[in-house]
Protein backbone atom coordinates (compact mmCIF):
# COMPACT_ATOMS: atom_id res chain seq x y z
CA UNK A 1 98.39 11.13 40.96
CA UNK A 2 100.62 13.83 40.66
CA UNK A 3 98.89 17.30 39.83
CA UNK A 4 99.70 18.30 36.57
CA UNK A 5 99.29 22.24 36.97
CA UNK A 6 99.17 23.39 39.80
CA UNK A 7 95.92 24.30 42.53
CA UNK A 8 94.51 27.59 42.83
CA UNK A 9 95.02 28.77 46.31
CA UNK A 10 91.69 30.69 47.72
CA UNK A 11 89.63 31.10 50.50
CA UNK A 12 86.22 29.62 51.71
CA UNK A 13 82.98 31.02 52.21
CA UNK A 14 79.87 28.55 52.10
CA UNK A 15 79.39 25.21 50.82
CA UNK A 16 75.33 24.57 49.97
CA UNK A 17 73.06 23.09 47.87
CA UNK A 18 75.65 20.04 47.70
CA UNK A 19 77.33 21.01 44.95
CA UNK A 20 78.31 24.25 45.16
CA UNK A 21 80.50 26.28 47.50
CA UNK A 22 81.80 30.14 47.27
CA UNK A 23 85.23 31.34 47.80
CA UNK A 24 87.03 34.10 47.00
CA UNK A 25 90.50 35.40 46.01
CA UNK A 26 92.32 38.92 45.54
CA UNK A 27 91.52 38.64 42.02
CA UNK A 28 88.74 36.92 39.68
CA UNK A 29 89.96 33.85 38.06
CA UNK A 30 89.62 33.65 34.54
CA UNK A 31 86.36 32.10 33.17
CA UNK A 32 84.46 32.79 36.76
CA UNK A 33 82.25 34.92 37.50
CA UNK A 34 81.86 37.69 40.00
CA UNK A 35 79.41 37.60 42.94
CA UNK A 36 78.13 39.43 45.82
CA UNK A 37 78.95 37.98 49.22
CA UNK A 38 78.93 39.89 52.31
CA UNK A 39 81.60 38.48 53.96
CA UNK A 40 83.90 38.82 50.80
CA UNK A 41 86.95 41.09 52.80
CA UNK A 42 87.73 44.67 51.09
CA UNK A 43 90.08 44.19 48.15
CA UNK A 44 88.58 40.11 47.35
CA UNK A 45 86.47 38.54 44.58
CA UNK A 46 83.91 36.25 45.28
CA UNK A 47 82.91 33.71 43.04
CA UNK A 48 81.11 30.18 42.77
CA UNK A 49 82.95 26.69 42.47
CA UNK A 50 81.66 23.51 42.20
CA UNK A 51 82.17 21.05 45.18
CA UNK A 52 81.78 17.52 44.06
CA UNK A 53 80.85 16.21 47.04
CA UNK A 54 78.05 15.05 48.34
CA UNK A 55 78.52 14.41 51.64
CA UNK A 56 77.72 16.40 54.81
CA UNK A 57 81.13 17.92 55.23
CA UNK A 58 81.09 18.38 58.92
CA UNK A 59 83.76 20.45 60.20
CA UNK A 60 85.12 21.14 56.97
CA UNK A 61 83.93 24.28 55.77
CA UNK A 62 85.06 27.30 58.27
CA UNK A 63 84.91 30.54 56.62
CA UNK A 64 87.77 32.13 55.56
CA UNK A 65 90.05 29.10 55.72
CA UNK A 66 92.20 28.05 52.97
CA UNK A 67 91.06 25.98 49.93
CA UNK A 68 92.47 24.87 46.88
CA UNK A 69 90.68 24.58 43.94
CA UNK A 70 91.40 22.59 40.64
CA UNK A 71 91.10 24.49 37.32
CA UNK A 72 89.20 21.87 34.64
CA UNK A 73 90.17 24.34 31.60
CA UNK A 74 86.82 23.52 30.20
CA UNK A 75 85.20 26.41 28.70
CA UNK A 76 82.02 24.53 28.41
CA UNK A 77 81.33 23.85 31.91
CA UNK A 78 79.09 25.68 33.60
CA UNK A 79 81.49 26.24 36.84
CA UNK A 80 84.79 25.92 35.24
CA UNK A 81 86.66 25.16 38.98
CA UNK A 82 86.46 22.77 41.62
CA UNK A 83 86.91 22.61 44.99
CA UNK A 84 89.53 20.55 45.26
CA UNK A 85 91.59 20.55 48.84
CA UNK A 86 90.43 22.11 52.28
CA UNK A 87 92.44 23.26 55.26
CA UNK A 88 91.03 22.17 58.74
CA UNK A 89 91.39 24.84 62.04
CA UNK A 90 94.18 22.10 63.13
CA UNK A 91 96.00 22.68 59.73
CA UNK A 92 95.24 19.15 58.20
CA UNK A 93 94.58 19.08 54.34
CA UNK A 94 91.90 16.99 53.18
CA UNK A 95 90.81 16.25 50.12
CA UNK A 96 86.86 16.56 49.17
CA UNK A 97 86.42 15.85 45.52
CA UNK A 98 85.07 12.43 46.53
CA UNK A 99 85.70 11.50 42.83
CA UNK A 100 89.49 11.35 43.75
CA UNK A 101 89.46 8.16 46.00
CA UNK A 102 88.85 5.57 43.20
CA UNK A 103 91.31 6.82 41.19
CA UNK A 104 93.78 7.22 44.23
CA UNK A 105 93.03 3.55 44.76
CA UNK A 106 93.03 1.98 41.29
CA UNK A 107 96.50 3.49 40.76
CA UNK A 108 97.43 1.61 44.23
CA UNK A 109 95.92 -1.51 42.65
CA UNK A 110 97.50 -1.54 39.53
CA UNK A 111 101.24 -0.59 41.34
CA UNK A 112 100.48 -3.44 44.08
CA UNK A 113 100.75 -1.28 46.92
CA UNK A 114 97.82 -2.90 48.47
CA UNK A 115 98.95 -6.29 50.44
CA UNK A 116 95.95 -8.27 50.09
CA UNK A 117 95.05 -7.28 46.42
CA UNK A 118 98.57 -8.13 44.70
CA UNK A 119 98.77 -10.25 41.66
CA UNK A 120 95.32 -9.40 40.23
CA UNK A 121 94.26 -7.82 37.45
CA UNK A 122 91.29 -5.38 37.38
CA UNK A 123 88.54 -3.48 35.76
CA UNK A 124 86.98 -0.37 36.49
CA UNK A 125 83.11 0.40 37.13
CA UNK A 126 82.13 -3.21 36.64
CA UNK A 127 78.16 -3.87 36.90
CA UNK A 128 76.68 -6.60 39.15
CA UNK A 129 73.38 -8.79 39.24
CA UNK A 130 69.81 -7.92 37.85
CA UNK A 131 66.60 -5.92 38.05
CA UNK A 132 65.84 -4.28 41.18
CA UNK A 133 69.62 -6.21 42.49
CA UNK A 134 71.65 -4.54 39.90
CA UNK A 135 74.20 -2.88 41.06
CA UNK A 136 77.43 -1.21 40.46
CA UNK A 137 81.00 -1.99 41.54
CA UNK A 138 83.93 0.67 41.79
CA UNK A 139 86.48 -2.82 40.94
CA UNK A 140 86.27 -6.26 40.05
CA UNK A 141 89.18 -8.77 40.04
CA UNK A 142 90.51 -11.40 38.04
CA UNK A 143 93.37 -13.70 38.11
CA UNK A 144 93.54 -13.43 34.17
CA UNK A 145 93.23 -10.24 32.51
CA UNK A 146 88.94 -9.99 31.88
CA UNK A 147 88.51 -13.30 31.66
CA UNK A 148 85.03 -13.94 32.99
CA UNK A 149 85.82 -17.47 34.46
CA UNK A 150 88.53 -15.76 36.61
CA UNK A 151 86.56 -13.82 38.39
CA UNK A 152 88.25 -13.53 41.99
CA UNK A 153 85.34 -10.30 43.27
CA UNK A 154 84.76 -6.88 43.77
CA UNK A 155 86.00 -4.46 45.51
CA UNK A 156 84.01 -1.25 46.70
CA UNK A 157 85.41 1.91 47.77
CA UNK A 158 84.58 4.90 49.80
CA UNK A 159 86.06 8.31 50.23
CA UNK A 160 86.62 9.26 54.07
CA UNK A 161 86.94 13.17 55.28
CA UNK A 162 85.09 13.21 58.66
CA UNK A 163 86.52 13.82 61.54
CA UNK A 164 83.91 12.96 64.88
CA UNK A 165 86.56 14.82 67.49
CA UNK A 166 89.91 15.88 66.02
CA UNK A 167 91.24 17.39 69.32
CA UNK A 168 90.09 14.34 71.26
CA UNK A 169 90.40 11.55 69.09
CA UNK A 170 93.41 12.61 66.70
CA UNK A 171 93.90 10.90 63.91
CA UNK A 172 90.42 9.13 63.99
CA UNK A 173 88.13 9.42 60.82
CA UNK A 174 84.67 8.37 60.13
CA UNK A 175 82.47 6.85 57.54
CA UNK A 176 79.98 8.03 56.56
CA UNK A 177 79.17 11.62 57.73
CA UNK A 178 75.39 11.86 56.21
CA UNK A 179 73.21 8.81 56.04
CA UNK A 180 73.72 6.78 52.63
CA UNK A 181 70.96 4.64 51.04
CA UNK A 182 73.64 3.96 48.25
CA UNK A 183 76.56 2.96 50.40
CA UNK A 184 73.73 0.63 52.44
CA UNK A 185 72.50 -0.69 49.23
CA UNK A 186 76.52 -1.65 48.07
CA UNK A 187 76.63 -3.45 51.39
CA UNK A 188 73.93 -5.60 50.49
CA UNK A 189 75.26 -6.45 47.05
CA UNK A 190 78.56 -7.29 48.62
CA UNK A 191 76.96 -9.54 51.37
CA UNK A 192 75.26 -11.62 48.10
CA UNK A 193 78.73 -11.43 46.03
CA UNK A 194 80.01 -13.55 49.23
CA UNK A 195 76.88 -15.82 48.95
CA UNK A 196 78.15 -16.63 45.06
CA UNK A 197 81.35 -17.74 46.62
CA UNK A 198 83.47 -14.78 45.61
CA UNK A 199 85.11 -12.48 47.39
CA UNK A 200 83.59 -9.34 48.33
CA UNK A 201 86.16 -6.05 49.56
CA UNK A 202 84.93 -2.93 51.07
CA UNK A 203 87.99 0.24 50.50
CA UNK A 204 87.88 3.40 52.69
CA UNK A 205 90.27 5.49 51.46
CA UNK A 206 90.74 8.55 54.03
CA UNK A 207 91.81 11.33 52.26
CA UNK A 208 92.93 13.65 55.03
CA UNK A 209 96.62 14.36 56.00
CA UNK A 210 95.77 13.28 59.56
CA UNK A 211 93.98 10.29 59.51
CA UNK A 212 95.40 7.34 61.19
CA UNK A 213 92.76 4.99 61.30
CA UNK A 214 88.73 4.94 59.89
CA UNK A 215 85.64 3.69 62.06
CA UNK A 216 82.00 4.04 61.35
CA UNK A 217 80.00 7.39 62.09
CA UNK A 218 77.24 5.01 63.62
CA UNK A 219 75.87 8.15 65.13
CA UNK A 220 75.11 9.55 61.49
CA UNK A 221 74.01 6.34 60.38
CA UNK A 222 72.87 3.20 62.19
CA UNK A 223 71.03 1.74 59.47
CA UNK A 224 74.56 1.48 57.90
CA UNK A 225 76.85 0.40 60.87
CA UNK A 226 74.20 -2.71 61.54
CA UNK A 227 74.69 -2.91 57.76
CA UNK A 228 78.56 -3.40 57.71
CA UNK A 229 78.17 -5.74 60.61
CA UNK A 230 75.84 -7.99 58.57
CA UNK A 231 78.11 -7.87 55.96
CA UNK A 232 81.42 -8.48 57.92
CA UNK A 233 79.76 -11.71 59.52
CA UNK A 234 79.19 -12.86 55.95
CA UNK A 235 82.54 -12.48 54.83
CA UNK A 236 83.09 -9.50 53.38
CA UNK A 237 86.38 -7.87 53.38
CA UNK A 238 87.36 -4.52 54.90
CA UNK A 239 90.42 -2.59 54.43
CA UNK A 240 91.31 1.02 54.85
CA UNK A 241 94.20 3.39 53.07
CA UNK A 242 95.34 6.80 53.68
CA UNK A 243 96.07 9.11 50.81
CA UNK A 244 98.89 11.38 51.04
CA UNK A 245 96.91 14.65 50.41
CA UNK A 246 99.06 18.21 49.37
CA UNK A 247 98.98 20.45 46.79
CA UNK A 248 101.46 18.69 44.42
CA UNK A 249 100.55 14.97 44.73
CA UNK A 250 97.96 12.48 45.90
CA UNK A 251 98.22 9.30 45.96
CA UNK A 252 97.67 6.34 48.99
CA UNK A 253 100.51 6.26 51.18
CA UNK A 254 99.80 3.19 53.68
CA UNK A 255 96.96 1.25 55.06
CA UNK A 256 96.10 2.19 58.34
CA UNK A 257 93.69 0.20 60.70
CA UNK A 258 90.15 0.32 60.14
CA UNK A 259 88.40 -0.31 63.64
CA UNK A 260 84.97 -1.01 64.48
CA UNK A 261 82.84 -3.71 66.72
């Protein structure tokens, strides 16, 4: 995707309660709201943004660092901007709205730019199974356009932004960086999609500017690395993409290696 206006450069304070993070600029943007913020510098505005992210963020948020925020020109939203792009003490750019990675990859998808996902045809936010197994996937594919009895699988994806050591470890990124009942719970439906004699794919999509190859955070979250193995030894799938993150365009540039034992 190609930004169609362009991001609001600004600087970070805080990210907290999830959801919400406070930055500040020489000036108030129009439709936010002033706050008071003890670190604001002389001459500065601070106001509150919405971070859709929910994630742990580790590393990401150092105060007074650059951020770029996305303007939603929606009068009706509570927080009319979100936090859109961060800038790392190593100068990397990384992308946090965690919304961005599906569409990042179903534009990949559709183009063919993923090798083992070419000649399909796919639908968005497709649900799985019953009751207390129902579940939802982020892509399923067919070999015809929707037709049920073409049903090839699903494919699951997950956005990437933690770094475990960026000085020591360049280029390596982590999934995930706080512990996910969800993502565990998509590993299990993916481990029964196999057992139906589909296939079953598993997407991280690293949306940093240095990332050169995704691993799990098993420190973070064992429950989910003895998970993935599980579901690996079944059968399911795992690839991993980089997005070329700026301020004018994002989009997935390559696959890179995922690596994990």
């Amino acid at each position: 995707m190609i930004y169609t206006k362009p991001l609001i450069e600004v600087r970070i304070l805080r990210r907290y309660k999830r959801f919400l993070a406070d930055v500040y600029a020489p000036g108030l943007l129009v439709g936010a709201d002033a706050i008071a913020h003890e670190a604001c510098p002389p001459g500065h505005v601070a106001f509150m943004v919405h971070c859709a992210n929910p994630g742990g963020m580790h590393g990401l948020v150092v105060a007074h660092n650059r951020a770029w925020l996305f303007d939603s020109e929606n009068p009706k939203r509570k927080l009319r901007y979100s936090l859109e792009l961060l800038e790392t003490p190593s100068g990397a750019l990384v992308c946090v709205n965690t919304n961005r990675a599906n569409a990042l990859v179903g534009e990949a998808l559709e183009q063919g730019e993923i090798r083992d996902l070419v000649g399909f045809h796919f639908k968005p936010e497709v649900v799985w199974g019953i009751g207390e197994h129902k579940s939802r996937f982020d892509f399923a594919f067919y070999f015809e356009p929707e037709r049920q009895a073409s049903l090839c699988g699903y494919l699951e994806v997950k956005s990437v932004t933690y770094a475990p050591d960026p000085v020591h470890q360049t280029g390596l990124v982590a999934f995930p960086d706080a512990v996910t009942s969800r993502g565990l719970k998509h590993l299990e439906a993916l481990i029964q999609v196999i057992a139906e004699g589909k296939r079953a794919i598993l997407c991280f999509c690293a949306n940093r500017s240095d990332a050169e190859r995704v691993t799990i955070a098993e420190a973070i979250d064992p429950n989910y690395a003895s998970g993935l193995r599980r579901a690996i030894q079944a059968g399911v799938e795992v690839i991993a993409v980089k997005a070329q993150t700026d301020i004018n365009e994002h989009r997935v540039l390559k696959e890179i290696p995922f690596v994990f034992r």
